[in-house]
C-alpha atoms as a PDB file:
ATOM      1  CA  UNK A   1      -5.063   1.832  36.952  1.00  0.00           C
ATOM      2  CA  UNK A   2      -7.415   3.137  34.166  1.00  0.00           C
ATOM      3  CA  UNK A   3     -11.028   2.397  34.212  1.00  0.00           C
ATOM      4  CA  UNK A   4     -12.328   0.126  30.969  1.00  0.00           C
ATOM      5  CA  UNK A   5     -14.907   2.824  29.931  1.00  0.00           C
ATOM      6  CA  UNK A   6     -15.295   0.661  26.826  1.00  0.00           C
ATOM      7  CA  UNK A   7     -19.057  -1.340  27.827  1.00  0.00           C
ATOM      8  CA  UNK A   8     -22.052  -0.143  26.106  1.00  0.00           C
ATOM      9  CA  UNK A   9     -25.293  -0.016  27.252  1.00  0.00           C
ATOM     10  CA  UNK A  10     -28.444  -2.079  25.660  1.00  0.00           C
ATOM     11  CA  UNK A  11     -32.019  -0.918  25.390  1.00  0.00           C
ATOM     12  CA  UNK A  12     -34.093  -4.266  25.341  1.00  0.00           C
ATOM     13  CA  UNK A  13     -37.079  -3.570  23.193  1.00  0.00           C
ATOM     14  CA  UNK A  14     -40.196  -4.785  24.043  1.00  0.00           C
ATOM     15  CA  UNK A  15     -41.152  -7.405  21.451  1.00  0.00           C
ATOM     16  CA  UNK A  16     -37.537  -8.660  22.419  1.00  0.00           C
ATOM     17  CA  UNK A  17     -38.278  -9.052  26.212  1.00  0.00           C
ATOM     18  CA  UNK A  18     -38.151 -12.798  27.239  1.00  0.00           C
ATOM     19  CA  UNK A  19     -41.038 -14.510  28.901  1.00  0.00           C
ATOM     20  CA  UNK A  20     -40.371 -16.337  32.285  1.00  0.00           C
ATOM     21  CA  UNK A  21     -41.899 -18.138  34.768  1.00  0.00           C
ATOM     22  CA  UNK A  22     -45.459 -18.462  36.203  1.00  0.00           C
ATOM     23  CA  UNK A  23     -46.555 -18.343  39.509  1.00  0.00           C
ATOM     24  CA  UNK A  24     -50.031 -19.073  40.486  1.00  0.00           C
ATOM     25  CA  UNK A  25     -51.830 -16.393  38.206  1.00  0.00           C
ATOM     26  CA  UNK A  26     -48.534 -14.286  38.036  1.00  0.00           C
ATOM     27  CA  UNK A  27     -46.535 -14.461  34.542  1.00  0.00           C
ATOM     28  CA  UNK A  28     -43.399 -12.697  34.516  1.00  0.00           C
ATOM     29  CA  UNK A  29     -41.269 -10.954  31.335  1.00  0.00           C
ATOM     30  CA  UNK A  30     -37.412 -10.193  31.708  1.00  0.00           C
ATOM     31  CA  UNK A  31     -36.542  -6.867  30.546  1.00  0.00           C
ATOM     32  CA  UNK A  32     -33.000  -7.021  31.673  1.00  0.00           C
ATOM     33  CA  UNK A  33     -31.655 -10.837  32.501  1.00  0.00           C
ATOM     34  CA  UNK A  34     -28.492 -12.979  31.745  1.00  0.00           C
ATOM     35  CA  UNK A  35     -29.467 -14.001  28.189  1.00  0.00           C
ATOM     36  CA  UNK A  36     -31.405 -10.854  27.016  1.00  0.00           C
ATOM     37  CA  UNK A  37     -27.643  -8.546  28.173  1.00  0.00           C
ATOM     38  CA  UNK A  38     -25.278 -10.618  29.804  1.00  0.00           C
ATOM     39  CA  UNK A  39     -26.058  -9.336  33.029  1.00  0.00           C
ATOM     40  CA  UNK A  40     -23.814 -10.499  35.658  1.00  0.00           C
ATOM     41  CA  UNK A  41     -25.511  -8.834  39.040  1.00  0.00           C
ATOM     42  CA  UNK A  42     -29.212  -7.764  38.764  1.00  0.00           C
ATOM     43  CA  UNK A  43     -32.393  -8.540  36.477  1.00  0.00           C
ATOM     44  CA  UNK A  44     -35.188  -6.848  35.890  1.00  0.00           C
ATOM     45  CA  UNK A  45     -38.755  -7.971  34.839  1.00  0.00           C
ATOM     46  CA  UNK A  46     -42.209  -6.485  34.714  1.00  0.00           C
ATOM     47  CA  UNK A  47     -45.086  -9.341  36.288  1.00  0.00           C
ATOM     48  CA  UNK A  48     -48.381  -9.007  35.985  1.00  0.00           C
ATOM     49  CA  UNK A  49     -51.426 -10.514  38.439  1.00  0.00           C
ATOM     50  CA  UNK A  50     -54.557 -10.884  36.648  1.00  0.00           C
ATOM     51  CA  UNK A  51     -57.887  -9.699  38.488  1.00  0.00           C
ATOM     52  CA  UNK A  52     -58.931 -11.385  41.866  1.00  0.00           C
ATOM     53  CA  UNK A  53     -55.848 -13.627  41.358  1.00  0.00           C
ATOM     54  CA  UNK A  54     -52.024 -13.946  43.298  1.00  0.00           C
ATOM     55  CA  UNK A  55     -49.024 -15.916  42.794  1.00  0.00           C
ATOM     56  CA  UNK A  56     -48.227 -18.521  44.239  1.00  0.00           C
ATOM     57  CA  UNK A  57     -46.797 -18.192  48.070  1.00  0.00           C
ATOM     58  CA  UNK A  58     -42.830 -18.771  47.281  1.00  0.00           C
ATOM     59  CA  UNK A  59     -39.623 -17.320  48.544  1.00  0.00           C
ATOM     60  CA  UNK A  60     -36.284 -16.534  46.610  1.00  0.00           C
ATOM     61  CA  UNK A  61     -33.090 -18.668  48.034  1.00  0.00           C
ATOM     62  CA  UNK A  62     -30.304 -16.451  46.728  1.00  0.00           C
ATOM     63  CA  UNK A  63     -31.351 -12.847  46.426  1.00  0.00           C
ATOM     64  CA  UNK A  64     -33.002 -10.012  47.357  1.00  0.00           C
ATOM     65  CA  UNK A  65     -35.757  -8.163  45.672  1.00  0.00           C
ATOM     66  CA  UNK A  66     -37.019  -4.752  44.842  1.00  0.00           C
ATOM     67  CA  UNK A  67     -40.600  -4.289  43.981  1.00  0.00           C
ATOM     68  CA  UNK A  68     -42.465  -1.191  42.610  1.00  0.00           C
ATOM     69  CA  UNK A  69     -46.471  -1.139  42.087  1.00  0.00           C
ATOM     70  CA  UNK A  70     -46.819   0.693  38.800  1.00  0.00           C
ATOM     71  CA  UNK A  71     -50.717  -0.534  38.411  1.00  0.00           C
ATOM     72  CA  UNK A  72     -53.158  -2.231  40.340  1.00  0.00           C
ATOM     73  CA  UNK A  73     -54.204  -2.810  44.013  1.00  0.00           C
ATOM     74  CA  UNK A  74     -54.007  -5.244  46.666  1.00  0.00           C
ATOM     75  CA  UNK A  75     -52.542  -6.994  49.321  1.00  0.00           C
ATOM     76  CA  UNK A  76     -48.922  -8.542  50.033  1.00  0.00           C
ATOM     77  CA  UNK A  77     -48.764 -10.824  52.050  1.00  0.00           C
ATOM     78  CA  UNK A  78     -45.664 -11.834  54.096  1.00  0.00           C
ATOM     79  CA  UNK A  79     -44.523 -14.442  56.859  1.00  0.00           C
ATOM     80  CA  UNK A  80     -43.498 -17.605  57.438  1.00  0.00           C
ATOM     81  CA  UNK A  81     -47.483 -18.635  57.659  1.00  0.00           C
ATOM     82  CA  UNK A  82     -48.179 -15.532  55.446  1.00  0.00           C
ATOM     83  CA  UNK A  83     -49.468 -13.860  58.591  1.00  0.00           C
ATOM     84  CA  UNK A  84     -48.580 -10.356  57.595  1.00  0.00           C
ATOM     85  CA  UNK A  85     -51.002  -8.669  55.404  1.00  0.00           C
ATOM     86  CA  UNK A  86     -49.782  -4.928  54.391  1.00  0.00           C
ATOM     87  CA  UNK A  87     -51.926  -2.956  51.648  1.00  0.00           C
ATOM     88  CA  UNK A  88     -50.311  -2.067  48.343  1.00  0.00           C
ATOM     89  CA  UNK A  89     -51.077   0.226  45.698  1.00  0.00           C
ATOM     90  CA  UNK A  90     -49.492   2.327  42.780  1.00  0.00           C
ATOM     91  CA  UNK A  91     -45.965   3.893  43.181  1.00  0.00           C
ATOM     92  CA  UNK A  92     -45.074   1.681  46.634  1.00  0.00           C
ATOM     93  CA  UNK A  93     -42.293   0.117  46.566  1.00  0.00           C
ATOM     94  CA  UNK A  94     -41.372  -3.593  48.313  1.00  0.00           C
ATOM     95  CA  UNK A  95     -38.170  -4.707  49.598  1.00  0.00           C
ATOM     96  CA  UNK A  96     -37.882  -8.883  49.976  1.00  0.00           C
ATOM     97  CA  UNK A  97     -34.701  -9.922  51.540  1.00  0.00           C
ATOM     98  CA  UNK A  98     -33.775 -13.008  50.706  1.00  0.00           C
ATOM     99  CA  UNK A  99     -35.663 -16.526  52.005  1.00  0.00           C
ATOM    100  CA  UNK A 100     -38.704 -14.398  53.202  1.00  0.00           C
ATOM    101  CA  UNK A 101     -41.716 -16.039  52.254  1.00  0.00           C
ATOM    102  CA  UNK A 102     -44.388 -13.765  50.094  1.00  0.00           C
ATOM    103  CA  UNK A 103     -47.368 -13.729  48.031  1.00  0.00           C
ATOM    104  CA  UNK A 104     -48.619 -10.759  46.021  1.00  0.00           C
ATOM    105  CA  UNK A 105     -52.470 -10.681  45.789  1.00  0.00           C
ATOM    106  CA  UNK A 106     -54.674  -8.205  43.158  1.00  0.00           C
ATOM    107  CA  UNK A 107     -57.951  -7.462  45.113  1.00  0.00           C
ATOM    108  CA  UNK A 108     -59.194  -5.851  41.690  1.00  0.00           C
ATOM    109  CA  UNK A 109     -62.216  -6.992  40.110  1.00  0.00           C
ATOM    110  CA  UNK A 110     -61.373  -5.372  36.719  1.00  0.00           C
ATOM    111  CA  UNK A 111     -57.312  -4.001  36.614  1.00  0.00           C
ATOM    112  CA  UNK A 112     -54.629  -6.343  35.755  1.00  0.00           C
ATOM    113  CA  UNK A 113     -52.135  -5.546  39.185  1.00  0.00           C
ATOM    114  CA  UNK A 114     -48.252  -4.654  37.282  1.00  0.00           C
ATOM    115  CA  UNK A 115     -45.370  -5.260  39.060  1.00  0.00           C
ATOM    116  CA  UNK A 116     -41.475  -4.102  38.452  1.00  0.00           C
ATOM    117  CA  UNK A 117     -39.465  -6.689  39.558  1.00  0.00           C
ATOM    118  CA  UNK A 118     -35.117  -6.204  40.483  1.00  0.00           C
ATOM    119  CA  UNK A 119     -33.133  -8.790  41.838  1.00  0.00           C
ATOM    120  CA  UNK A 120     -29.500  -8.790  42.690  1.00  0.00           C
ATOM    121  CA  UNK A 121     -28.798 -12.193  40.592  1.00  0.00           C
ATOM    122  CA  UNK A 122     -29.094 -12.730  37.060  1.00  0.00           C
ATOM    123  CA  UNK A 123     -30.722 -16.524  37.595  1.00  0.00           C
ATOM    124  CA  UNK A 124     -33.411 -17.034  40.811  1.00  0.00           C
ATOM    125  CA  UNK A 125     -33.865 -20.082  42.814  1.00  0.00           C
ATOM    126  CA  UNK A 126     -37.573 -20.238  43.874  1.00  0.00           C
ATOM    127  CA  UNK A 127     -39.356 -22.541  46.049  1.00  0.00           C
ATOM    128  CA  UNK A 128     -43.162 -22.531  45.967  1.00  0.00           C
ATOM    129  CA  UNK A 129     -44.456 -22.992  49.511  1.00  0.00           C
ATOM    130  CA  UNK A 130     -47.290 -24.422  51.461  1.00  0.00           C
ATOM    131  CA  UNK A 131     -47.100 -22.829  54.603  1.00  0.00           C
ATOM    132  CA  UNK A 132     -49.744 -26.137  56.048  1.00  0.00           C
ATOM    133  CA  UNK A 133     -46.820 -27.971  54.538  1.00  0.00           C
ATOM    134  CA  UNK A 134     -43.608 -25.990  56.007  1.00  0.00           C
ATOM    135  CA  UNK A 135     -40.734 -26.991  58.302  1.00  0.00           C
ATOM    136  CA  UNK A 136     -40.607 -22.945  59.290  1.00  0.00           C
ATOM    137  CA  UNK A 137     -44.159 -22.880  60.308  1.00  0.00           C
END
């Protein structure tokens, strides 16, 4: 059987990158998503964490996630009662498997903390969570 060698790659501009969701002080813009390419397996997105701010504690339902530091400094914070803390800086990279519970923090008092975001899914199903409020606790 031959191989369809026919699909073409996209580059995805940046004033054509599509703004997403907001967690806590975290914004998010998809680079590579479902709409932007048609992606079918994986997305891509840069977040950013303003100064002395975090997102929200959440956890993804169906996927995994990849996470490089390209800027910024902090902590990363994981757990069911977010009782992990491990230090984070440029060029580490995260791995999130799927349902673990996580909050990215920027200790900075003056650099904006950037993120590069994969996933294995084109579309995400987070759930904010209160670990004071939590079944898993």
């Amino acid at each position: 059987m031959k191989t369809d060698l026919t699909p073409l790659c996209k580059v995805i501009r940046q004033n054509e990158r599509e703004v997403e969701i907001s967690s806590g002080a975290m914004s998010r813009i998809a680079g590579v998503s479902e709409s932007l390419t048609g992606a079918s397996g994986i997305h891509l997105a840069i977040s950013t964490i303003q100064p002395n701010s975090s997102a929200s504690p959440h956890y993804h339902k169906n996927c995994e996630t990849a996470i490089y530091v390209s800027s910024g400094s902090g902590k990363f914070l994981t757990g069911p009662n977010l009782e992990i803390s491990m230090d984070i800086g440029p060029g580490d990279c995260i791995y999130v498997p799927a349902n673990s519970v996580h909050q990215p923090i920027n200790e900075s008092n003056s650099e904006v903390m950037e993120l590069v975001v994969a996933r294995n899914t084109p579309v995400e199903i987070v759930v904010e969570y209160n670990p004071a409020e939590s079944e898993l606790s």
